[in-house]
C-alpha atoms as a PDB file:
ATOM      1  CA  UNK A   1      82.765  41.113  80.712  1.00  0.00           C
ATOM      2  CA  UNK A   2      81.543  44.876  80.468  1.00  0.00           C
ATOM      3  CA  UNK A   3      82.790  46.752  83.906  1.00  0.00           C
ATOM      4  CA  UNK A   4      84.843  44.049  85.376  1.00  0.00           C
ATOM      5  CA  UNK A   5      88.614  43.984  86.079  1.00  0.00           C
ATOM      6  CA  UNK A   6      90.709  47.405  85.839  1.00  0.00           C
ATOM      7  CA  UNK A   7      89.847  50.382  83.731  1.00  0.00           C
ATOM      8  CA  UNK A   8      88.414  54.140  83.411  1.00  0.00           C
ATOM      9  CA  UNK A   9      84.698  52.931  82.930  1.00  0.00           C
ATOM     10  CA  UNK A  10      82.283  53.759  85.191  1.00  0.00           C
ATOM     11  CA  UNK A  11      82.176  50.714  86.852  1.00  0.00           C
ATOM     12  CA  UNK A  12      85.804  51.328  88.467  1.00  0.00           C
ATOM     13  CA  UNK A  13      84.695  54.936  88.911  1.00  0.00           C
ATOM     14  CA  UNK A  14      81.605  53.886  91.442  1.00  0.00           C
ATOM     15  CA  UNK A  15      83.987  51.575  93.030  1.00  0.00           C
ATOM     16  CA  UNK A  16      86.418  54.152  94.017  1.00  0.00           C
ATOM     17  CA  UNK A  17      83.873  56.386  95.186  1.00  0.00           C
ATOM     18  CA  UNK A  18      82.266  54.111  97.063  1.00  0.00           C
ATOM     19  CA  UNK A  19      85.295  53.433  99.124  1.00  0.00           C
ATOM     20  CA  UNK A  20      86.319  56.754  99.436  1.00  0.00           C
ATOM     21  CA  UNK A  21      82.519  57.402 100.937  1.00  0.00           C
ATOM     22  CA  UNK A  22      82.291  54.405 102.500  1.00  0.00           C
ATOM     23  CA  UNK A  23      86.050  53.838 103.984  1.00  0.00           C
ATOM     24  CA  UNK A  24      86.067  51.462 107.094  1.00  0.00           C
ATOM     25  CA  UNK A  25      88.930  53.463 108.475  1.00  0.00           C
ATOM     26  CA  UNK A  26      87.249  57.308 108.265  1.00  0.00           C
ATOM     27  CA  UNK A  27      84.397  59.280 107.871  1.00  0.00           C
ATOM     28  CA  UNK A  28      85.404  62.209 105.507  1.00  0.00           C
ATOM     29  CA  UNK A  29      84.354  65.323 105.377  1.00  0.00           C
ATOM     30  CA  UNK A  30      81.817  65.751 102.316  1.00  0.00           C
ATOM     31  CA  UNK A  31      84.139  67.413  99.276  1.00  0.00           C
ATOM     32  CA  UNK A  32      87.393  67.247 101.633  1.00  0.00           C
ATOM     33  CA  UNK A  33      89.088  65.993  98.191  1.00  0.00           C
ATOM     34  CA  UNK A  34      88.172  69.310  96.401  1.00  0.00           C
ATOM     35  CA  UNK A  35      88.788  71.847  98.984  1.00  0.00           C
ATOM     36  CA  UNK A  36      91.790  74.363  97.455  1.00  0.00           C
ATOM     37  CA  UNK A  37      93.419  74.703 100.846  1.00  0.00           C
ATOM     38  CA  UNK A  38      96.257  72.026 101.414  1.00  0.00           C
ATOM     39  CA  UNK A  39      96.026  72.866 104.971  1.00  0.00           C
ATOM     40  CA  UNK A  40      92.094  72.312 105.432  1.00  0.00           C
ATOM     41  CA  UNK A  41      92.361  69.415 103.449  1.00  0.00           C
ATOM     42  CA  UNK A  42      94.668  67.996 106.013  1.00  0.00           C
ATOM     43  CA  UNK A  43      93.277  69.281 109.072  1.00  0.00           C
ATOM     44  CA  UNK A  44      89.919  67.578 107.596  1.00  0.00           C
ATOM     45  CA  UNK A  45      91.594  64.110 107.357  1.00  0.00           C
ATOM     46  CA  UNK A  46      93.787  64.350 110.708  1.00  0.00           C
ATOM     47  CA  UNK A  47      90.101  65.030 112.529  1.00  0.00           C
ATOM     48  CA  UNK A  48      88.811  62.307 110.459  1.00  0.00           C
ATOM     49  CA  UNK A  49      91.645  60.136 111.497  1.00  0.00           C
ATOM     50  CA  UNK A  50      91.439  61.544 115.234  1.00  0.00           C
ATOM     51  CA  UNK A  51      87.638  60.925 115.443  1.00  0.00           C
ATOM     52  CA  UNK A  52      87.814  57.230 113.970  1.00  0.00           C
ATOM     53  CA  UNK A  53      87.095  54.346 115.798  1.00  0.00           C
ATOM     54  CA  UNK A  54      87.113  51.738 113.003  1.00  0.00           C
ATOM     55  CA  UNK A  55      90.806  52.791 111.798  1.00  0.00           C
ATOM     56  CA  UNK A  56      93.211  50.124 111.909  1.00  0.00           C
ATOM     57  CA  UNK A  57      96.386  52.122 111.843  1.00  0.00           C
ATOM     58  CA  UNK A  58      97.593  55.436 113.764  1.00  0.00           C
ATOM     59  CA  UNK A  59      95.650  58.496 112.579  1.00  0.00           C
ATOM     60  CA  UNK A  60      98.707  59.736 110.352  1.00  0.00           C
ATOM     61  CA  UNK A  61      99.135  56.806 108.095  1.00  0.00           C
ATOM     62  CA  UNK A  62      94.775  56.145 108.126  1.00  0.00           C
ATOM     63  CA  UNK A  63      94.883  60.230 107.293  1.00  0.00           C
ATOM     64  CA  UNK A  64      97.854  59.498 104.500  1.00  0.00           C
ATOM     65  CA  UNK A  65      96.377  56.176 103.059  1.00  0.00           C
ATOM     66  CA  UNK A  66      93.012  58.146 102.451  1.00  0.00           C
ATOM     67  CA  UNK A  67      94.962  60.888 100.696  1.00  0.00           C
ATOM     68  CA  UNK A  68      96.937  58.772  98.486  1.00  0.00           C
ATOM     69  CA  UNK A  69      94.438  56.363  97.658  1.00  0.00           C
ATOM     70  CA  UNK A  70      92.118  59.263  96.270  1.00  0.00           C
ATOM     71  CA  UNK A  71      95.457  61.001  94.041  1.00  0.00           C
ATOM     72  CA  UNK A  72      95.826  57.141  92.863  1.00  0.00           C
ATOM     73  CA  UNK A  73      92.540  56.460  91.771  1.00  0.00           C
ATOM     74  CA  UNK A  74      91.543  59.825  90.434  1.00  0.00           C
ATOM     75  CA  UNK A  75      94.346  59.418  87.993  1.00  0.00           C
ATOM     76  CA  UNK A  76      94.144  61.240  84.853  1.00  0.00           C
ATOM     77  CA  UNK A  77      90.782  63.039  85.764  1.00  0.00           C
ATOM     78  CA  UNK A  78      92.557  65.352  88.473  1.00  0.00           C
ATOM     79  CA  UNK A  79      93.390  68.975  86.916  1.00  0.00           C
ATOM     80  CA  UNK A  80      97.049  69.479  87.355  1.00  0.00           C
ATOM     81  CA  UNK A  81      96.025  72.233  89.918  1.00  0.00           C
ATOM     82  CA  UNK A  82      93.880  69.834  92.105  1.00  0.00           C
ATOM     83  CA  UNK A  83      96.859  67.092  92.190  1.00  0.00           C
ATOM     84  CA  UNK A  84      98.880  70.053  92.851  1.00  0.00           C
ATOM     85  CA  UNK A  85      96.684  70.744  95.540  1.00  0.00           C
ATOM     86  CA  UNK A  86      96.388  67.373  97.281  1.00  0.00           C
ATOM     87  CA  UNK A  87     100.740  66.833  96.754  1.00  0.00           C
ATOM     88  CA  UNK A  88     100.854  69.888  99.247  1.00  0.00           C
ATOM     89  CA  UNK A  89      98.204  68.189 101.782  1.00  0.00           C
ATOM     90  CA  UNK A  90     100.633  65.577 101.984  1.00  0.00           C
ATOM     91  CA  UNK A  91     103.215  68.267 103.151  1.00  0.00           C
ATOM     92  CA  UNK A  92     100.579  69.679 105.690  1.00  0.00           C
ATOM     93  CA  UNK A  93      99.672  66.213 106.674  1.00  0.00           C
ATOM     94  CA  UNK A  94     103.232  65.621 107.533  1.00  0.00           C
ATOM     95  CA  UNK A  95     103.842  68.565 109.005  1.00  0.00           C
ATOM     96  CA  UNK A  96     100.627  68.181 111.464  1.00  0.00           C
ATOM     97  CA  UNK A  97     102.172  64.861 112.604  1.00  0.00           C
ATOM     98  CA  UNK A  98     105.786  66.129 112.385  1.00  0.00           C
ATOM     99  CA  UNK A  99     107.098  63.348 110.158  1.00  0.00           C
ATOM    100  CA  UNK A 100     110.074  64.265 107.584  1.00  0.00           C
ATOM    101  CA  UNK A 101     108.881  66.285 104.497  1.00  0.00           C
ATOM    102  CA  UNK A 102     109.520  64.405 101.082  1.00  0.00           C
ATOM    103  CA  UNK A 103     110.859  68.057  99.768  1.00  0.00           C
ATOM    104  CA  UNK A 104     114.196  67.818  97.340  1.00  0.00           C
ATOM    105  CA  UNK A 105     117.059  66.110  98.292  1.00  0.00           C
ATOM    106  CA  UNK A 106     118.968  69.708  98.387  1.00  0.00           C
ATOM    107  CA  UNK A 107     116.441  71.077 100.404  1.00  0.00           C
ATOM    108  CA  UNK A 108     117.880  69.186 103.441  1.00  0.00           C
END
């Protein structure tokens, strides 16, 4: 049937926003996903995290899960320079938390 199942039509696109607005684990910050600033986008979703009371994780991986689950489901409509953008949060997100970096290998 029309908008069931996977897919780029617009039923999958309301879904995804509607659980990025609607998360049980955070309340974002309205346009947190296309702020240019790694660094505010992460300080955004560590306060987010902080502030939560209906997270079921620590704030770092409730903060990380929102992150990636946004990259994932934007897919293909994400500029190069906005996944570019939300790659570094991860960094920043990390970094707030002091977990290990993902940089290369060499850079070690």
């Amino acid at each position: 049937m029309p908008g069931e199942g996977k897919g780029a039509g617009p039923q999958s696109a309301k879904w995804s926003q509607k659980v990025t607005e609607t998360s049980d684990a955070l309340d974002l910050e309205e346009g947190v996903f296309t702020l240019q600033d790694p660094g505010e986008i992460a300080r955004s979703l560590s306060q987010s995290a902080e502030e939560s009371r209906r997270r079921k994780s620590d704030p770092f991986r409730s903060a990380m899960s929102m992150l990636t689950f946004y990259i994932n489901r934007a897919g293909k409509s994400l500029s190069d320079e906005q996944r570019a953008v939300l790659e570094q949060a991860k960094e920043e997100l990390r970094a707030l938390y002091d977990k290990p970096t993902r940089g290369n290998p060499g850079d070690r």
